[in-house]
N, C-alpha and C. Protein backbone atom coordinates (compact mmCIF):
# COMPACT_ATOMS: atom_id res chain seq x y z
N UNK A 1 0.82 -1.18 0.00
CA UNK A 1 0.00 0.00 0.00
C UNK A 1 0.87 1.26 0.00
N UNK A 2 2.21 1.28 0.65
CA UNK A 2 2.87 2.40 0.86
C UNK A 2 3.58 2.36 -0.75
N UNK A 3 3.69 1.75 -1.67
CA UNK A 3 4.35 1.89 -2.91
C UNK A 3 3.05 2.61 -3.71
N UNK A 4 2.03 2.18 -3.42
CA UNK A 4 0.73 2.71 -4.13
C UNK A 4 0.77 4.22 -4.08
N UNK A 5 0.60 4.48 -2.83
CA UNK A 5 0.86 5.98 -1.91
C UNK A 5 2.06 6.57 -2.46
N UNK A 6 3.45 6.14 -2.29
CA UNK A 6 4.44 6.79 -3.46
C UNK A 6 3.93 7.32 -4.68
N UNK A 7 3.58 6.45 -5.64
CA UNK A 7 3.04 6.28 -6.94
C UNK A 7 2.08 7.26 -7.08
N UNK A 8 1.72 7.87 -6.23
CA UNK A 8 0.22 8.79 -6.54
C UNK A 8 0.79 9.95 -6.04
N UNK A 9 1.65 10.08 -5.00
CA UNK A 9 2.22 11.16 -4.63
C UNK A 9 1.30 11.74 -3.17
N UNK A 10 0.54 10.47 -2.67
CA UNK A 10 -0.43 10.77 -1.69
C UNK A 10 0.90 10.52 -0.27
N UNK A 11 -0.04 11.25 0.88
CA UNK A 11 0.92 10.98 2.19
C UNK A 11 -0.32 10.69 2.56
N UNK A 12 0.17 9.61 3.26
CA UNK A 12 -0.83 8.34 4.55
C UNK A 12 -1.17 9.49 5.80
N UNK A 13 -2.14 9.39 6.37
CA UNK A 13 -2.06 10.21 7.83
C UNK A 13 -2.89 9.28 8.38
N UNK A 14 -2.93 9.19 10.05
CA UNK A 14 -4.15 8.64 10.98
C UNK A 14 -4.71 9.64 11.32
N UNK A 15 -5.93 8.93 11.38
CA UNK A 15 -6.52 10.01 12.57
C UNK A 15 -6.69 9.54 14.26
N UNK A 16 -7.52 10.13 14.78
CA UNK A 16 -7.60 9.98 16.31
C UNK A 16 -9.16 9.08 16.63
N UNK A 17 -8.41 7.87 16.87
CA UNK A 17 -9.62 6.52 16.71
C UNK A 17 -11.08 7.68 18.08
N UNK A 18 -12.04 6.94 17.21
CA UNK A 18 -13.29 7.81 17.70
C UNK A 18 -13.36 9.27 18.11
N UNK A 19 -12.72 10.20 16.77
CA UNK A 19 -12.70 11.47 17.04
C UNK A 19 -13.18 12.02 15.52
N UNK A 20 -14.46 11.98 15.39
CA UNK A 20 -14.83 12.30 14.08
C UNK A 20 -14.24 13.48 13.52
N UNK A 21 -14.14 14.25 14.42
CA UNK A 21 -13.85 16.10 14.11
C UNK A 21 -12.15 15.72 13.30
N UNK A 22 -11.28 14.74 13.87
CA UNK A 22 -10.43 14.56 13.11
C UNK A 22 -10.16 14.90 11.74
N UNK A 23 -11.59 14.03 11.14
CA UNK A 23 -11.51 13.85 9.79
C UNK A 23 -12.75 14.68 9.03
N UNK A 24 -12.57 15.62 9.43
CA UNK A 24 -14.07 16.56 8.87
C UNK A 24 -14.15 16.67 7.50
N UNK A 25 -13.82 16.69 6.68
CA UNK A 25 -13.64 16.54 5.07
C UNK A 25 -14.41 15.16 4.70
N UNK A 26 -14.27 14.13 5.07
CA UNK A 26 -14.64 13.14 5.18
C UNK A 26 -15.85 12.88 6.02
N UNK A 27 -16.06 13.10 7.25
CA UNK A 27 -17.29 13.28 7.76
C UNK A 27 -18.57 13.96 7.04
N UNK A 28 -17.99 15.02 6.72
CA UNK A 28 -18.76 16.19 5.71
C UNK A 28 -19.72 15.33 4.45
N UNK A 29 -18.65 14.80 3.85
CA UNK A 29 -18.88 13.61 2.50
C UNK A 29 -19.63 13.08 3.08
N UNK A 30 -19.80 12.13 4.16
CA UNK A 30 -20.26 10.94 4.30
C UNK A 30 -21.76 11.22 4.38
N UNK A 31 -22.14 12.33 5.38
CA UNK A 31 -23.36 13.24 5.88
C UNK A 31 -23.97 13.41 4.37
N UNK A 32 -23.52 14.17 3.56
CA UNK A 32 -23.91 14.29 2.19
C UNK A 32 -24.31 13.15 1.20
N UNK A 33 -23.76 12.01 1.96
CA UNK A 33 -24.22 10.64 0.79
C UNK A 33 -25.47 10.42 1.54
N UNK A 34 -24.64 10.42 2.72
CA UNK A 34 -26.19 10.19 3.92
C UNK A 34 -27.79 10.59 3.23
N UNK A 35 -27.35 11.89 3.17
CA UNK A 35 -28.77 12.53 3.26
C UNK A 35 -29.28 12.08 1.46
N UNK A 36 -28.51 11.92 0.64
CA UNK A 36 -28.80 11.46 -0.62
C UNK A 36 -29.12 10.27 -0.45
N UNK A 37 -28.83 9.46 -0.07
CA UNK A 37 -29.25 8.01 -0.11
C UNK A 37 -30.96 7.86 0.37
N UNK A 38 -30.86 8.51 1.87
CA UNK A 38 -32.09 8.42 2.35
C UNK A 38 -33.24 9.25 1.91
N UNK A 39 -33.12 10.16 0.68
CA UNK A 39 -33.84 10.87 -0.43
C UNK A 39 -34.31 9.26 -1.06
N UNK A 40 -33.35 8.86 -1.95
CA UNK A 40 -33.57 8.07 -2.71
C UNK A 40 -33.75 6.76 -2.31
N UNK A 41 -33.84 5.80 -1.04
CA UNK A 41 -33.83 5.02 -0.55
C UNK A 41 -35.65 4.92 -0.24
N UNK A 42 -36.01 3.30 -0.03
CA UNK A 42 -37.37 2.66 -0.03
C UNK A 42 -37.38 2.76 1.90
N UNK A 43 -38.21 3.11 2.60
CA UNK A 43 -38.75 3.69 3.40
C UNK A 43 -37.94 2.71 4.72
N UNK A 44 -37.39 0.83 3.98
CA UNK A 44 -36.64 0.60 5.20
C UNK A 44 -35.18 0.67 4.37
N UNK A 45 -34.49 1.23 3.56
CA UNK A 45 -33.87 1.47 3.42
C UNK A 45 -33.07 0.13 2.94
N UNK A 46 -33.71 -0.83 2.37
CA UNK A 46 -32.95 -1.85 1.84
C UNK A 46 -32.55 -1.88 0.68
N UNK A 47 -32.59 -0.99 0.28
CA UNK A 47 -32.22 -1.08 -1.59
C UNK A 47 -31.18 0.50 -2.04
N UNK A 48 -30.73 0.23 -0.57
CA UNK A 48 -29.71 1.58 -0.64
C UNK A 48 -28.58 1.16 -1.66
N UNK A 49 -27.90 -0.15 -1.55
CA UNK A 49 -27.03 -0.03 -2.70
C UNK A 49 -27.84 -0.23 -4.36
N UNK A 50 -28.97 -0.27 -4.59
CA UNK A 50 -29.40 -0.29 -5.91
C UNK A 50 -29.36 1.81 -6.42
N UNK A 51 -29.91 2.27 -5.52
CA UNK A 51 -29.23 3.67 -5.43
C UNK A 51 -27.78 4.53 -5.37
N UNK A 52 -27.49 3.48 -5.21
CA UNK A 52 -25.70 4.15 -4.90
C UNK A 52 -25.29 4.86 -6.15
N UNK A 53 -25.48 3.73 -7.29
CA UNK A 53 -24.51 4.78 -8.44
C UNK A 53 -25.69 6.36 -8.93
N UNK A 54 -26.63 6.69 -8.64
CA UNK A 54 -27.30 7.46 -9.17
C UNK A 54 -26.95 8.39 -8.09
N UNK A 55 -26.91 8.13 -6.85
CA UNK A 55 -26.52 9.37 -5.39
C UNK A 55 -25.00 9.65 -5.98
N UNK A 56 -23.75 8.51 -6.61
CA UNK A 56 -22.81 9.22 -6.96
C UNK A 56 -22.75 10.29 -8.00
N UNK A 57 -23.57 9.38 -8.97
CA UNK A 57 -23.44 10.59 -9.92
C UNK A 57 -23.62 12.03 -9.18
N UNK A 58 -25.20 11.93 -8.78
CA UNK A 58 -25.68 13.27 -8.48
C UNK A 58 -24.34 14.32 -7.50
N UNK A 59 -23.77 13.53 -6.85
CA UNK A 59 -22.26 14.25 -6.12
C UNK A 59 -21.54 14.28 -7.44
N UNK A 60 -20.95 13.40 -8.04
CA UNK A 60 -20.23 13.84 -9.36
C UNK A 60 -20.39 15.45 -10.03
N UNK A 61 -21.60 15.17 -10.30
CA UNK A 61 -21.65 16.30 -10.88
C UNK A 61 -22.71 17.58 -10.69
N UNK A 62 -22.71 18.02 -9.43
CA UNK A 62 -23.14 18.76 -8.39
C UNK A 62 -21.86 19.86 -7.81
N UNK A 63 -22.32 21.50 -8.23
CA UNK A 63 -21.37 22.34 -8.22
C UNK A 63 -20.84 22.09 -6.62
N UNK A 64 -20.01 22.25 -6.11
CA UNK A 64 -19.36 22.64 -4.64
C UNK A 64 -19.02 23.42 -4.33
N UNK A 65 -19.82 24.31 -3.16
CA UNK A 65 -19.36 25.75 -2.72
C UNK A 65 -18.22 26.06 -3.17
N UNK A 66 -17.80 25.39 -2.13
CA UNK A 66 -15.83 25.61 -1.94
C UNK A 66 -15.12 25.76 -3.31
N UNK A 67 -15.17 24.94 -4.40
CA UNK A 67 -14.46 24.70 -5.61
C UNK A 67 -14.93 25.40 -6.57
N UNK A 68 -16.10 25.75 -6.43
CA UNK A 68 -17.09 26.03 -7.70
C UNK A 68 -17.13 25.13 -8.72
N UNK A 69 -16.67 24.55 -8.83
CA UNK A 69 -16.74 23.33 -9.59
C UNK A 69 -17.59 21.50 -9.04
N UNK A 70 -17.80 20.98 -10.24
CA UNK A 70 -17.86 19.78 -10.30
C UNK A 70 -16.94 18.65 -9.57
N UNK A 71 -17.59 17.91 -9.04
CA UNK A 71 -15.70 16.93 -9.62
C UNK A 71 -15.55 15.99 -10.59
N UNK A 72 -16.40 15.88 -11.50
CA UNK A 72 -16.55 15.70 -12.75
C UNK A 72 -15.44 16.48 -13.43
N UNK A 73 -15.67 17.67 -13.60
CA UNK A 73 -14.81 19.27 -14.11
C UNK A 73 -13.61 18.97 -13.09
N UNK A 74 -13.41 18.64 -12.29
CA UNK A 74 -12.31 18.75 -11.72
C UNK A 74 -11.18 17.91 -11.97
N UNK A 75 -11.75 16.01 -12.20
CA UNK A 75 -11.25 15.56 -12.58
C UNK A 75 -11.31 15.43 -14.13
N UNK A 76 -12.18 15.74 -15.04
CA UNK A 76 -12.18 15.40 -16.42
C UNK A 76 -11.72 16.98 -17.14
N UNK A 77 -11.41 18.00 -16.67
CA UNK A 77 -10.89 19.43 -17.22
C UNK A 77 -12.20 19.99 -17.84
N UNK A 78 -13.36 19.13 -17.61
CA UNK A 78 -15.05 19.29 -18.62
C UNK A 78 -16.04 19.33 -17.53
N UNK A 79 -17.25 20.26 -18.59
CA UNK A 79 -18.23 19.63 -17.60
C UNK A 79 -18.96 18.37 -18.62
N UNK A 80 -20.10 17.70 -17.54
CA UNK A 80 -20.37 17.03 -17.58
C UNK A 80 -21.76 16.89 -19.06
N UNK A 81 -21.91 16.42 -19.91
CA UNK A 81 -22.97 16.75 -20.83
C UNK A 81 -24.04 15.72 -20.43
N UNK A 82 -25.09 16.48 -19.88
CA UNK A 82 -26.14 15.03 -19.40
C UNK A 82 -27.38 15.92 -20.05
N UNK A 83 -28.21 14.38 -20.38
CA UNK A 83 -29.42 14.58 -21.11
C UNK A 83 -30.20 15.65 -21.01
N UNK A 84 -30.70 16.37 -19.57
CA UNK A 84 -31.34 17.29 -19.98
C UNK A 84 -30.92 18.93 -19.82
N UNK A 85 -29.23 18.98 -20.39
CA UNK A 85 -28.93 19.97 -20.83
C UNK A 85 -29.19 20.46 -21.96
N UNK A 86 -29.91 19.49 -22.81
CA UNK A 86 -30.82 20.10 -23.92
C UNK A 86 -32.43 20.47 -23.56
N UNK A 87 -32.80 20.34 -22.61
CA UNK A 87 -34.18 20.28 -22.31
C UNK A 87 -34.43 21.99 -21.87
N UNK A 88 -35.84 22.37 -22.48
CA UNK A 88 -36.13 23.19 -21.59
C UNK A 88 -35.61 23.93 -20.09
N UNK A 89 -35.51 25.10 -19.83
CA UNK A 89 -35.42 25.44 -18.49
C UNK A 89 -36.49 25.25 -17.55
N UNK A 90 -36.30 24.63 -16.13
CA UNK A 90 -37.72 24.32 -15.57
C UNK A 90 -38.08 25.67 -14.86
N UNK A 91 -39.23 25.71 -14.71
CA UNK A 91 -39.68 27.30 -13.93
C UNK A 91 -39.79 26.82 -12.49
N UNK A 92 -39.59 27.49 -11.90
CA UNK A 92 -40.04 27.13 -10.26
C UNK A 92 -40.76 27.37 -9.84
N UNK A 93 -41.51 26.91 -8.94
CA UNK A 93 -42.54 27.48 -7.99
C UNK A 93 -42.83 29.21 -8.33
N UNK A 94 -42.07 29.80 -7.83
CA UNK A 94 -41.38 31.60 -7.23
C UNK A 94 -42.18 32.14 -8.87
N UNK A 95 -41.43 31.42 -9.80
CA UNK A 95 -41.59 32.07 -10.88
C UNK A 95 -43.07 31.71 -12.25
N UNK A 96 -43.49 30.70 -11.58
CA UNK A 96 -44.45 30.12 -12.31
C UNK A 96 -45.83 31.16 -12.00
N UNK A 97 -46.87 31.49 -13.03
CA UNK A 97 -47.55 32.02 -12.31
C UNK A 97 -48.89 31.22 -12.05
N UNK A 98 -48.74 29.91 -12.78
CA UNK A 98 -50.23 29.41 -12.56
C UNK A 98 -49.48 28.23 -11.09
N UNK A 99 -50.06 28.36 -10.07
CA UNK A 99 -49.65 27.26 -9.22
C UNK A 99 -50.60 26.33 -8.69
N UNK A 100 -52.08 26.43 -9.22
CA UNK A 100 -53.01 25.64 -8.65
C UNK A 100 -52.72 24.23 -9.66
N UNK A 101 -52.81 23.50 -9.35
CA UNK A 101 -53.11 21.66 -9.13
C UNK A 101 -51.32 21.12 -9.91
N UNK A 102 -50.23 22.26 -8.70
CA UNK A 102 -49.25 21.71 -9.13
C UNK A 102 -49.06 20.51 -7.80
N UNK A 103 -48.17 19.89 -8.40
CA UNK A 103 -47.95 18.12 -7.28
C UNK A 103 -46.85 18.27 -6.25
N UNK A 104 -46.38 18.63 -5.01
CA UNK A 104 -45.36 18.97 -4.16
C UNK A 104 -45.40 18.03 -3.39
N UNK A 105 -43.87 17.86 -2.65
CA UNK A 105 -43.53 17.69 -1.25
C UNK A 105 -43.72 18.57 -0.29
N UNK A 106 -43.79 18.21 1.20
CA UNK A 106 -43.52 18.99 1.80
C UNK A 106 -42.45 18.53 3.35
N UNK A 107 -41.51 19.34 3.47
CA UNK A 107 -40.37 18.95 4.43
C UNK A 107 -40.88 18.52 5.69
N UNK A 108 -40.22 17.70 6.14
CA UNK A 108 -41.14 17.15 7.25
C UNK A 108 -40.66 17.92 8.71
N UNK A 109 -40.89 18.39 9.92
CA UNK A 109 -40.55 18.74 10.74
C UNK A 109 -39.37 18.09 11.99
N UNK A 110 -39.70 16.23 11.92
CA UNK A 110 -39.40 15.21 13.26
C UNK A 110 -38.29 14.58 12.36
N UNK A 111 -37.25 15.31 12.30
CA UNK A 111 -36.06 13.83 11.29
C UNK A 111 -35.29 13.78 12.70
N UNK A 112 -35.34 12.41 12.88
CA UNK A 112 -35.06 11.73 14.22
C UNK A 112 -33.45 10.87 14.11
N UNK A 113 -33.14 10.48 12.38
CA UNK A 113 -32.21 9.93 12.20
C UNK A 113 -31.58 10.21 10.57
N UNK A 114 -30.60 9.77 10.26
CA UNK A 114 -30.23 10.31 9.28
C UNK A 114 -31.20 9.30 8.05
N UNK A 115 -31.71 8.35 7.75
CA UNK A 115 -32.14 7.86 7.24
C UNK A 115 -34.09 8.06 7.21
N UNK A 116 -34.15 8.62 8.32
CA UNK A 116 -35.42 9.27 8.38
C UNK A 116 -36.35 9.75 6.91
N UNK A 117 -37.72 9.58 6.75
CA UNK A 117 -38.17 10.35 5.66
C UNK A 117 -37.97 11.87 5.79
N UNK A 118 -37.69 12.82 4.95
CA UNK A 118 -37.58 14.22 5.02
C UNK A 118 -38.66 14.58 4.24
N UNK A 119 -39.33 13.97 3.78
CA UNK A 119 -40.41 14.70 3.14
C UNK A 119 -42.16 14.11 3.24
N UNK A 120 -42.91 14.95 2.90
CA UNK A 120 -44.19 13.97 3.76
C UNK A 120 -45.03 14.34 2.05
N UNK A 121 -46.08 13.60 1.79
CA UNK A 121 -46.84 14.03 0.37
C UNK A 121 -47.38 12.96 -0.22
N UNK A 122 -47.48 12.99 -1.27
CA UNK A 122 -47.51 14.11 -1.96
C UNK A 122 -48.75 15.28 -2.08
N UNK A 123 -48.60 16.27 -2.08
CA UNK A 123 -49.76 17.36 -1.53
C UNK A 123 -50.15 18.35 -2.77
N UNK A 124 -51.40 19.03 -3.50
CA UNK A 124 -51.58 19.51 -3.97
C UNK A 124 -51.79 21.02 -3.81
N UNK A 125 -51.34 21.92 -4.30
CA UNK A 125 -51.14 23.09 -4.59
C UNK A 125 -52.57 23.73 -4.34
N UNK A 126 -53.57 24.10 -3.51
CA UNK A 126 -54.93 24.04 -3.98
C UNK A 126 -55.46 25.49 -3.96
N UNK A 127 -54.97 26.57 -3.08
CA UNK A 127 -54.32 28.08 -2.86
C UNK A 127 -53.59 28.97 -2.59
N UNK A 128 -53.59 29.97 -3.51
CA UNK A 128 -52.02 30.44 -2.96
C UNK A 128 -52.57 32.03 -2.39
N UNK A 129 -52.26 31.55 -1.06
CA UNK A 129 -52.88 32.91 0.17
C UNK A 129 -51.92 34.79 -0.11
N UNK A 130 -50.56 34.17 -0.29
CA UNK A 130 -49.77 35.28 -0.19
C UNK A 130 -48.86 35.03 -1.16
N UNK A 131 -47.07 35.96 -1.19
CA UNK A 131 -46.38 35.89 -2.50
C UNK A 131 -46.33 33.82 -2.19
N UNK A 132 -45.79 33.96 -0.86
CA UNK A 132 -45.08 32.61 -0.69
C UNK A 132 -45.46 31.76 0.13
N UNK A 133 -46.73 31.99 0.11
CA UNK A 133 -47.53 31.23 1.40
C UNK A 133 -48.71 30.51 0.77
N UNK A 134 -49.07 28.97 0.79
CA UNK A 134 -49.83 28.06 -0.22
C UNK A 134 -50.59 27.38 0.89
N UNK A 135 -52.17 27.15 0.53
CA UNK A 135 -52.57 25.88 1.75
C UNK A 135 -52.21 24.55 0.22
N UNK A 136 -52.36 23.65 0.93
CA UNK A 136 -52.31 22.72 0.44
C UNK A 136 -53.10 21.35 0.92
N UNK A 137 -53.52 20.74 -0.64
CA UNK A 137 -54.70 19.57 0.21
C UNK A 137 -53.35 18.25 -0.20
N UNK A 138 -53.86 16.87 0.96
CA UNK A 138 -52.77 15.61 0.72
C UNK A 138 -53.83 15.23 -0.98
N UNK A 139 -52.86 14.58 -1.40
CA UNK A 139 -53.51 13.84 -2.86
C UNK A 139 -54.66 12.71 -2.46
N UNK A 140 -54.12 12.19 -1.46
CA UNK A 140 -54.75 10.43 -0.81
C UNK A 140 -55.67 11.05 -0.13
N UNK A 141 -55.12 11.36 1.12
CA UNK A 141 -55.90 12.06 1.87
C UNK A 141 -56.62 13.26 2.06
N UNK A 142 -57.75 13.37 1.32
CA UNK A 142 -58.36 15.13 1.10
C UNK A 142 -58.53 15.51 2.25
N UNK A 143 -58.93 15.24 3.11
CA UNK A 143 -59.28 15.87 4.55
C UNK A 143 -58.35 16.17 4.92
N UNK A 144 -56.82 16.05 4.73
CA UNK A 144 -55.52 16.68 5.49
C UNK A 144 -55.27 18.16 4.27
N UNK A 145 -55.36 18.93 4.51
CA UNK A 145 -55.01 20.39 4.29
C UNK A 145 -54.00 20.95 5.23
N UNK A 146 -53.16 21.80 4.56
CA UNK A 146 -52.49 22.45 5.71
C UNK A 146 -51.77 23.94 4.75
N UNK A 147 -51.33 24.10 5.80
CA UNK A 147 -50.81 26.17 4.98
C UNK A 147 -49.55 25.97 4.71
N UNK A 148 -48.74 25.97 4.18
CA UNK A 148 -47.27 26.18 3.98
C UNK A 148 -46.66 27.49 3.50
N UNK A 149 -45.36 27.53 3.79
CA UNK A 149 -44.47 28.72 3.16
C UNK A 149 -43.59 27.51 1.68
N UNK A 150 -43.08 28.88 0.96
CA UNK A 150 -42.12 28.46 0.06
C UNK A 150 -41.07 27.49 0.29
N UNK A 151 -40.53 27.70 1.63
CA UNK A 151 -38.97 27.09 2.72
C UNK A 151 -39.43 26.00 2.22
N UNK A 152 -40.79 25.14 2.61
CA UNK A 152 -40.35 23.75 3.26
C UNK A 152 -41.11 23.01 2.34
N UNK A 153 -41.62 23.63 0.93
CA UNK A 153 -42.02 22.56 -0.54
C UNK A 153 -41.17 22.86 -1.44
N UNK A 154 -41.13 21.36 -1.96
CA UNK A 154 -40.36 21.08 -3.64
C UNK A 154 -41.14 20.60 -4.31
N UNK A 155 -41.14 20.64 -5.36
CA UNK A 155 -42.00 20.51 -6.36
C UNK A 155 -41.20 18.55 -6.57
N UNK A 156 -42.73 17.91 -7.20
CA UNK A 156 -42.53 16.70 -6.85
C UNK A 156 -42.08 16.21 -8.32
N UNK A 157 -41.33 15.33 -8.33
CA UNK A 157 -40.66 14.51 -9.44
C UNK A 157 -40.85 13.05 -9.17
N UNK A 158 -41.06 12.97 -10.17
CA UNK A 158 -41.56 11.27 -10.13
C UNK A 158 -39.77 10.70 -10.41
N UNK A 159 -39.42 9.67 -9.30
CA UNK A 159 -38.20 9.09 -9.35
C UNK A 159 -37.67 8.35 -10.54
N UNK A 160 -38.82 7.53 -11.01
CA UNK A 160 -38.56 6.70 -11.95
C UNK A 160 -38.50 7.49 -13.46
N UNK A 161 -39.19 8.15 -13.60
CA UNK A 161 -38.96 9.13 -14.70
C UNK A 161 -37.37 10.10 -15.08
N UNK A 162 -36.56 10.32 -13.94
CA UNK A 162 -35.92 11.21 -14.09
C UNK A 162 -34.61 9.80 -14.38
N UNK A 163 -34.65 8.95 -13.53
CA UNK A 163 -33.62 7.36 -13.95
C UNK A 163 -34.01 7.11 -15.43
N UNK A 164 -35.24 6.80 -15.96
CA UNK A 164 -35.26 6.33 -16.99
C UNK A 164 -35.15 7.16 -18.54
């Protein structure tokens, strides 16, 4: 392993066994797959590695504060050309002006663990009270209504559509 490490021009370091703060660069990463996985993960979370290469990509090629860059671009000197860089621009919420019987999430309040659901829905768009303030009815459940702000809905994407 230490000829490997030559060869790359890497230096080996330890860290300090059970001292996460050690390795914060790495902690940081891990938190970030974290929270991607359990986006894309089935509710007990068993089909986390059938998700894995689509959570990498999405880090692949996902700008980073720090770098401004990719690491796609970082490592390939390019960015990345994916399918729907030919597509339309999507409008958002903010900017759309018709918003009744659009399809949303909404952020959930109780994330208890990192694998936790973060989002509760899917909920329909049914009035919009103020610039950024929407009630909203559940799709399943009509009798659940509730008021939301802009903060804590995303507009809903069907999973399988955006893979296939």
């Amino acid at each position: 392993m230490n000829k490997l490490f030559d060869n790359l021009g890497v230096t080996h370091l330890y860290s300090t066994v059970y001292h996460p703060q050690t390795n914060g660069q790495i902690e940081r990463f891990n938190a970030t797959m974290d929270g991607k996985i359990a986006a894309l993960c089935n509710e007990r979370c068993t089909d986390w590695d059938e998700v894995l290469q689509f959570v990498t990509f999405n880090y692949n090629t996902s700008i980073h504060a720090t770098t401004k860059q990719t690491p796609f671009e970082m490592m390939h000197g390019r960015r990345a050309t994916l399918p729907f860089d030919q597509q339309k621009e999507i409008t958002s919420l903010t900017q759309d002006p018709e918003h009744s019987e659009k399809i949303i999430l909404v952020k959930t309040r109780n994330v208890r663990n990192k694998f936790d659901i973060r989002y509760e829905g899917p909920f329909k768009i049914i009035k919009q009270l103020g610039h950024k303030t929407f009630i909203v009815q559940h799709v399943k459940k009509l009798t659940v209504t509730r008021q939301v702000t802009m903060d804590v809905i995303v507009p809903l994407m069907e999973r399988w559509n955006l893979i296939q």
